[in-house]
Protein backbone atom coordinates (compact mmCIF):
# COMPACT_ATOMS: atom_id res chain seq x y z
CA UNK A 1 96.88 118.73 142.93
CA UNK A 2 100.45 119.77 141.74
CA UNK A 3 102.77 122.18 143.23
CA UNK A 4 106.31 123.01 142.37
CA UNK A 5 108.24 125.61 144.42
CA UNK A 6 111.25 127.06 143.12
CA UNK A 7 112.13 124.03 141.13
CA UNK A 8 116.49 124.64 140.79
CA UNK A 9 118.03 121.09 138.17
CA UNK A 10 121.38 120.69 136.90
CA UNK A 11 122.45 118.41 133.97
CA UNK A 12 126.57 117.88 136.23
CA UNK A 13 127.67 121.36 136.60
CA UNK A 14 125.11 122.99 134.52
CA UNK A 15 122.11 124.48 135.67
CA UNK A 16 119.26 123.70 133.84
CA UNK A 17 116.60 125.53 135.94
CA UNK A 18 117.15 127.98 138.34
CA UNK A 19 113.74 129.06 139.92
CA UNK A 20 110.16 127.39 138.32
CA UNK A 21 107.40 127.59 140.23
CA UNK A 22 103.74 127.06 139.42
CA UNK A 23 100.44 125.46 140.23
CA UNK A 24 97.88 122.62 138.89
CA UNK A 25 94.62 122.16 139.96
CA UNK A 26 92.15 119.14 140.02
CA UNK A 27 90.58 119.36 136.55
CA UNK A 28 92.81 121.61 134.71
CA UNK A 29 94.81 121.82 131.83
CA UNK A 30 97.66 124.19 132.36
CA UNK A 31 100.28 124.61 129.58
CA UNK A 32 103.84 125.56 129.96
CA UNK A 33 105.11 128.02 127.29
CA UNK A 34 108.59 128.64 126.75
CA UNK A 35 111.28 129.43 123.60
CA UNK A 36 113.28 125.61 122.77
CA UNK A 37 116.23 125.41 125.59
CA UNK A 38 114.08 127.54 128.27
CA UNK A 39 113.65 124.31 130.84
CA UNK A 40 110.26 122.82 129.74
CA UNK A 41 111.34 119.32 129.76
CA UNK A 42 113.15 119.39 132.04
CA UNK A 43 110.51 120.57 134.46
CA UNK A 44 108.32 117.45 133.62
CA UNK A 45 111.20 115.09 133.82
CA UNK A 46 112.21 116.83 137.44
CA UNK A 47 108.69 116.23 137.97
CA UNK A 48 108.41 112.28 136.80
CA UNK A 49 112.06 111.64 138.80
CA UNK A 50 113.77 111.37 135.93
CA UNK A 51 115.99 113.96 136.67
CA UNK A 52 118.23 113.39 139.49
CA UNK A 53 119.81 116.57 140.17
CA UNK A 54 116.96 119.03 141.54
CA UNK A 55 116.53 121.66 144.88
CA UNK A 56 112.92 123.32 145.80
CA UNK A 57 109.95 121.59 146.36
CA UNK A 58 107.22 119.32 144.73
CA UNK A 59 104.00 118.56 146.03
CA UNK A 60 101.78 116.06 144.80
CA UNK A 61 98.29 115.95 146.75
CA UNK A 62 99.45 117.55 149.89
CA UNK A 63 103.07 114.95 149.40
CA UNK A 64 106.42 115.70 148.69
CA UNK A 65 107.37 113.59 146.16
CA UNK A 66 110.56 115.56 145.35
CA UNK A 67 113.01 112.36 146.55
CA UNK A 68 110.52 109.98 145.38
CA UNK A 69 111.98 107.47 142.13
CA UNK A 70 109.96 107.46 138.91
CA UNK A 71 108.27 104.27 139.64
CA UNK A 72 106.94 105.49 142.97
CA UNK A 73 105.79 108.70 141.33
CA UNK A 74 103.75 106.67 138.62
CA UNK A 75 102.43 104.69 141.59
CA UNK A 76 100.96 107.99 142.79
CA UNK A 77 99.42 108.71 140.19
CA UNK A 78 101.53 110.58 137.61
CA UNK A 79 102.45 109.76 134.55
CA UNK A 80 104.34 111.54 131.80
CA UNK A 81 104.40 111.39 127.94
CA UNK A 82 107.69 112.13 126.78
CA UNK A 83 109.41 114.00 123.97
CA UNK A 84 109.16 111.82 120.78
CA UNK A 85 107.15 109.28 122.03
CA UNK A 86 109.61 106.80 123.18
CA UNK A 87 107.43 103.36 122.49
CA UNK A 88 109.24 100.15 121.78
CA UNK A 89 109.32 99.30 118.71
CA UNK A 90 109.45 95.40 118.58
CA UNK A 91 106.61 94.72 120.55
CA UNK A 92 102.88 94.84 119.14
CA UNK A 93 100.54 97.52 119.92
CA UNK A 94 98.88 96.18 122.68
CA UNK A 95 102.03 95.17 124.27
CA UNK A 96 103.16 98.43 124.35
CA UNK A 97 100.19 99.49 126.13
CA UNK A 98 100.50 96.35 128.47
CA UNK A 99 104.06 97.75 129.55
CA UNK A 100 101.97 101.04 130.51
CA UNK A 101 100.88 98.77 133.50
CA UNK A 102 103.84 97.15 134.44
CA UNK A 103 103.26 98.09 138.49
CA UNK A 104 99.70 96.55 138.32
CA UNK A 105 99.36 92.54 138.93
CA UNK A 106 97.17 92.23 136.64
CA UNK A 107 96.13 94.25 133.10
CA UNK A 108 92.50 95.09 133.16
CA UNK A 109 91.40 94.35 129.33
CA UNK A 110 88.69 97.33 130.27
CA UNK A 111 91.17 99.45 130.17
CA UNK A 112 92.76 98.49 127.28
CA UNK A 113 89.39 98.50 125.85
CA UNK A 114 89.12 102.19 126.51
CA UNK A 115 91.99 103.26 125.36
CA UNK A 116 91.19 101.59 122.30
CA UNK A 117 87.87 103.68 122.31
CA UNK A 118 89.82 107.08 122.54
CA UNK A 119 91.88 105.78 119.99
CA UNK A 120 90.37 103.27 117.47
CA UNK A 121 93.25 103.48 115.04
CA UNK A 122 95.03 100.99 117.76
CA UNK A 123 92.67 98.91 118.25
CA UNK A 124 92.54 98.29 113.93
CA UNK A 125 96.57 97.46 114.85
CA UNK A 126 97.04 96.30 117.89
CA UNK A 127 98.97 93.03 116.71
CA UNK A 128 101.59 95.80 114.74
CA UNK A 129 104.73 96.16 116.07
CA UNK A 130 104.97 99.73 117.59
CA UNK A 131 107.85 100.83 115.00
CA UNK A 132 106.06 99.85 112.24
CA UNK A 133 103.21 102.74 112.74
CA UNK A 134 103.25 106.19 111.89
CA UNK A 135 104.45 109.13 113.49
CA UNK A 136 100.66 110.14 114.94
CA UNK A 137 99.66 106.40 115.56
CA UNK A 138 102.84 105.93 117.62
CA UNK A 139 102.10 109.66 119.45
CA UNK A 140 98.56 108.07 119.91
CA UNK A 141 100.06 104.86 121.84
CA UNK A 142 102.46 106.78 124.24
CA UNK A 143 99.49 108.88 125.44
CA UNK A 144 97.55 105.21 125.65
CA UNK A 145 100.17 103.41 127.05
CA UNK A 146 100.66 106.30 129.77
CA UNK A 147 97.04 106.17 130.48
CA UNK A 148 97.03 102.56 131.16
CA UNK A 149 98.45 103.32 134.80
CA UNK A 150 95.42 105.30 135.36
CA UNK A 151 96.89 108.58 136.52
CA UNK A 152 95.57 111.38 138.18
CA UNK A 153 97.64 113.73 136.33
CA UNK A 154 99.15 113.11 132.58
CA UNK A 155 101.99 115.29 131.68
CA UNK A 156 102.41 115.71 128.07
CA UNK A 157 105.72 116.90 126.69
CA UNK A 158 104.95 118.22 122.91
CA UNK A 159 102.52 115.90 121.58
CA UNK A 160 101.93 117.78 118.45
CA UNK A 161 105.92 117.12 117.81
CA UNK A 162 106.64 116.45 113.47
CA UNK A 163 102.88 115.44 113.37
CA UNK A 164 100.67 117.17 110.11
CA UNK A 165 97.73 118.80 110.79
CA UNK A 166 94.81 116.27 110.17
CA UNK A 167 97.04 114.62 113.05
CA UNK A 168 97.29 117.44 115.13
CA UNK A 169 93.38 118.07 115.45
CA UNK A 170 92.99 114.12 116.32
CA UNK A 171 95.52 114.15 119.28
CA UNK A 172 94.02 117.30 120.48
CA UNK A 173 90.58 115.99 120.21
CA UNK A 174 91.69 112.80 122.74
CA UNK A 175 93.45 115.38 124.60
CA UNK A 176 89.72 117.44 125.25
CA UNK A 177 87.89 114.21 125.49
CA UNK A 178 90.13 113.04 128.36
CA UNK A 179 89.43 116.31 130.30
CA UNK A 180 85.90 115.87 129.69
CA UNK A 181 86.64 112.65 131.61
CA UNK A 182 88.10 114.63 134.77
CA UNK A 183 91.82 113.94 133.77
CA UNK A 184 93.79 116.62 135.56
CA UNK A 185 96.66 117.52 132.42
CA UNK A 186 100.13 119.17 132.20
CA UNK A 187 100.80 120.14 128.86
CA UNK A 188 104.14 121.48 126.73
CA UNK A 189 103.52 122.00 123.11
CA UNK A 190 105.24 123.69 120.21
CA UNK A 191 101.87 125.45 118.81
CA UNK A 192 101.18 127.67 121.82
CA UNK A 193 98.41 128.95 120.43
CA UNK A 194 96.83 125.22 119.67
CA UNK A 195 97.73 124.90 123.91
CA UNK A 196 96.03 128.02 124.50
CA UNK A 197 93.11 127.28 122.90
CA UNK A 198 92.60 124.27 124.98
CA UNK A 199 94.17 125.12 128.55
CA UNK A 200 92.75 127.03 131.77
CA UNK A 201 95.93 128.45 132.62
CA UNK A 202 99.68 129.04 131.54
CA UNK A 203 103.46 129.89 132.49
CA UNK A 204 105.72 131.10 130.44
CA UNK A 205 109.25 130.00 131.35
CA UNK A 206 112.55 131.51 130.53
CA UNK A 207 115.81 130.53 130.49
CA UNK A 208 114.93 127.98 133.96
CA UNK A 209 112.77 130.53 135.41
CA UNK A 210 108.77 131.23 135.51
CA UNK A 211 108.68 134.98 134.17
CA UNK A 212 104.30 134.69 133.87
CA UNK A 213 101.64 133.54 134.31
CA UNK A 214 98.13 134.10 133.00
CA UNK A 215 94.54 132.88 132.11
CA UNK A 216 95.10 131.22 128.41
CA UNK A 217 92.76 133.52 127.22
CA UNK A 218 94.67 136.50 128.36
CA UNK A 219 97.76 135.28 126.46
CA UNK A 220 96.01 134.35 123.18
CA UNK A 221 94.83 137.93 123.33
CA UNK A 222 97.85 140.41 124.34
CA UNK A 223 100.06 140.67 121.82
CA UNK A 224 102.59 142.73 123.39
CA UNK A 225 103.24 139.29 125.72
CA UNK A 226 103.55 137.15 122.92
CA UNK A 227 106.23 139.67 121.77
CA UNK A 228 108.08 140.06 125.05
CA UNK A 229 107.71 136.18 126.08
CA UNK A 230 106.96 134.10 123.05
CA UNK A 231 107.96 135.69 120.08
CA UNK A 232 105.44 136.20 117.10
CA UNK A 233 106.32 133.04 115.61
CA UNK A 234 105.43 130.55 118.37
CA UNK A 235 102.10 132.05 118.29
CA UNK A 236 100.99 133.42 114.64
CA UNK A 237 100.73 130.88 111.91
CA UNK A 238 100.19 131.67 108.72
């Protein structure tokens, strides 16, 4: 479904990555491991069109969307969850989610309907202004409000982000449930074991470039990679 070909970005001068490349197939969920600084987000926004300044290639179903502009890209059938949520806080609930469909002429209240069945803490506030909820509620509408496009592939950039643990399980649970569904998922996340324990596949990236890659259960298993790639402490807890 997805493939990225020595992905190269620069923030002016800077180069942010300098050689990612990896795969995504129909029905997976492939995570993207990395130490903080390494290029993950980067590669999603590169991905999305939010970053301007890329070389190498992106395919997207056979298409090179590597010129293509972030509304064009959702169009496709791609869209991303980013980094601390980013929902807008003065409008209700179910606005937010209505600005998930702003390229469709009209908002199917089905869809609304299911997102309200992944999540039912929404649906109890969906007349609540989106800064008003709490840190998981507000993770819960980004992923619902990216879902109201109906993508063929949701990228998730650390969804797990300053969330406690009761949280945690609940987003992870909507995050299995979707693939259940046939959602195709690209996934960075802080707890690499948590993204191990749910994913097909991973790369590890470092410092811009894609050092490994591996079966998740592989990784969860080899210690001497976490050492080398991850470090103990993005893997071990407690």
């Amino acid at each position: 479904m997805l493939k990225v070909e020595h992905l190269r970005a620069f923030y002016g001068k800077a180069q942010a990555l300098e050689d990612i490349s990896f795969e995504v197939n129909q029905g997976e969920i492939i995570c993207i491991l990395g130490n903080n600084g390494a290029g993950k987000s980067t590669t999603l926004m590169s991905i999305s069109g939010v970053m301007k300044q890329k070389e190498g290639v992106i395919h997207f179903k056979g298409s090179d969307i590597g010129k293509k502009q972030p509304h064009e890209i959702v169009a496709l059938g791609i869209s991303q969850v980013p980094e601390g949520r980013r929902i807008f806080p003065t409008l209700t609930v179910e606005e937010n989610l209505k600005m998930g469909g702003f390229l469709k002429k009209r908002i199917d209240k089905e869809k609304i309907g299911e997102i309200y069945e992944l999540f039912p803490r929404l649906k109890e506030r969906k007349n609540q202004l989106g800064g008003s909820l709490s840190g998981g509620e507000q993770q819960m509408l980004a992923i619902g409000r990216a879902l109201i496009s109906e993508p063929q592939l949701l990228m998730l950039d650390e969804p797990s982000l300053g969330l406690a643990p009761q949280i945690i399980d609940m987003i992870f649970d909507s995050i299995i449930s979707l693939r259940k569904r046939g959602m195709t998922i690209l996934l960075i996340e802080q707890n690499a074991e948590l993204a191990l324990e749910v994913s097909d596949r991973a790369y590890v990236i470092e410092l811009g470039r894609t050092v490994l890659t591996a079966d998740s259960e592989t990784l969860r298993k080899d210690r001497s990679i976490q050492s080398i790639y991850m470090g103990q402490q993005h893997l071990l807890h407690g």
